[in-house]
N, C-alpha and C. Protein backbone atom coordinates (compact mmCIF):
# COMPACT_ATOMS: atom_id res chain seq x y z
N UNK A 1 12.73 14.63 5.66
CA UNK A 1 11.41 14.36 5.04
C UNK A 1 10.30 14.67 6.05
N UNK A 2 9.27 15.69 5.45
CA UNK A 2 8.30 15.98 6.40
C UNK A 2 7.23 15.03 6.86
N UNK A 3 7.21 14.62 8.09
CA UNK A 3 6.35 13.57 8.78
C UNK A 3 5.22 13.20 7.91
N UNK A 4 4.07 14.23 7.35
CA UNK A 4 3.24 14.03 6.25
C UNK A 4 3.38 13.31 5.01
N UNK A 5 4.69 13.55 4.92
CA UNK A 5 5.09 12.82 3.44
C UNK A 5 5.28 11.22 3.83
N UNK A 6 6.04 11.26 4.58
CA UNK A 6 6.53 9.88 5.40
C UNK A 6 5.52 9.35 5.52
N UNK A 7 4.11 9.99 5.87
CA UNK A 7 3.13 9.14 6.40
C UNK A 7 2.35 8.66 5.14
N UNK A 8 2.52 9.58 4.09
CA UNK A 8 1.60 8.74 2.92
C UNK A 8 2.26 8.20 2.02
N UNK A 9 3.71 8.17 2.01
CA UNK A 9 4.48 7.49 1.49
C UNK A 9 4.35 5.79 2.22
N UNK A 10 4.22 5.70 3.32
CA UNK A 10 3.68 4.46 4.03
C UNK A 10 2.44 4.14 3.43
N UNK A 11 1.43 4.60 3.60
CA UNK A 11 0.57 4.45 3.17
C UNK A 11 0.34 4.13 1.91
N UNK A 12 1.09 4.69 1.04
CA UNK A 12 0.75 4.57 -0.27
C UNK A 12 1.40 3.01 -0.60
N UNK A 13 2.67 2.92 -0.13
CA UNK A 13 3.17 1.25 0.27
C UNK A 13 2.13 0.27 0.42
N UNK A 14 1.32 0.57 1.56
CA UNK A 14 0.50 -0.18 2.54
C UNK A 14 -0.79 -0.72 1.32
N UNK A 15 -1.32 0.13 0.84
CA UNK A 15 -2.31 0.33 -0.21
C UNK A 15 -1.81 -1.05 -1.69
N UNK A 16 -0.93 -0.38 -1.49
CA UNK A 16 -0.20 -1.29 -2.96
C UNK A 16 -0.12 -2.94 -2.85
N UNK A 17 0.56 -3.11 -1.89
CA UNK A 17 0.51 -4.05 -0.94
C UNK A 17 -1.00 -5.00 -0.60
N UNK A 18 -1.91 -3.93 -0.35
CA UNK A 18 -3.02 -4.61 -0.13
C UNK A 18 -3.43 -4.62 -1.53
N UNK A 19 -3.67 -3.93 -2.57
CA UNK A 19 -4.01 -4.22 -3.63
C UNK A 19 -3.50 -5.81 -4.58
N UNK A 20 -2.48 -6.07 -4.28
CA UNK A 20 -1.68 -6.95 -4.91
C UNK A 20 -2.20 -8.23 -3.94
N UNK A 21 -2.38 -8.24 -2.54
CA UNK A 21 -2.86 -9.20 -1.82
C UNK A 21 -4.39 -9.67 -2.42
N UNK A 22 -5.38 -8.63 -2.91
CA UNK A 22 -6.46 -8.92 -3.11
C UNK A 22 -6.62 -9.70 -4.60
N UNK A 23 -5.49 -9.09 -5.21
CA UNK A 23 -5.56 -9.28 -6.62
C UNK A 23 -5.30 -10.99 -6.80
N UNK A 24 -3.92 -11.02 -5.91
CA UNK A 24 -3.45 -12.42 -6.15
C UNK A 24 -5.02 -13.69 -5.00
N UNK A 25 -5.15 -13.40 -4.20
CA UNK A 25 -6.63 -13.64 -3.71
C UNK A 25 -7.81 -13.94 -4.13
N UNK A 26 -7.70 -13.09 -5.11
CA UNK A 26 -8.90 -13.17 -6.47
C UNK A 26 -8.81 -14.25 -7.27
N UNK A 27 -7.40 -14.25 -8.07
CA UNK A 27 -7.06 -15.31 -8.83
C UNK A 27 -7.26 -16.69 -8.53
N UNK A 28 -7.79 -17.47 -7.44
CA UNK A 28 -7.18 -17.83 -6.40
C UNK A 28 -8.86 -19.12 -7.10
């Protein structure tokens, strides 16, 4: 897997992750 992919495949993790943190945050 090319390093690029790897890296926004993390990222795209990372993102999701923070989205779901803000979401449940919100509710809050």
């Amino acid at each position: 897997m090319p390093k690029e992919t790897r890296s926004l495949a993390s990222l795209d993790k990372f993102l999701t992750i923070h989205q779901h943190l803000i979401f449940t945050w919100g509710r809050r």
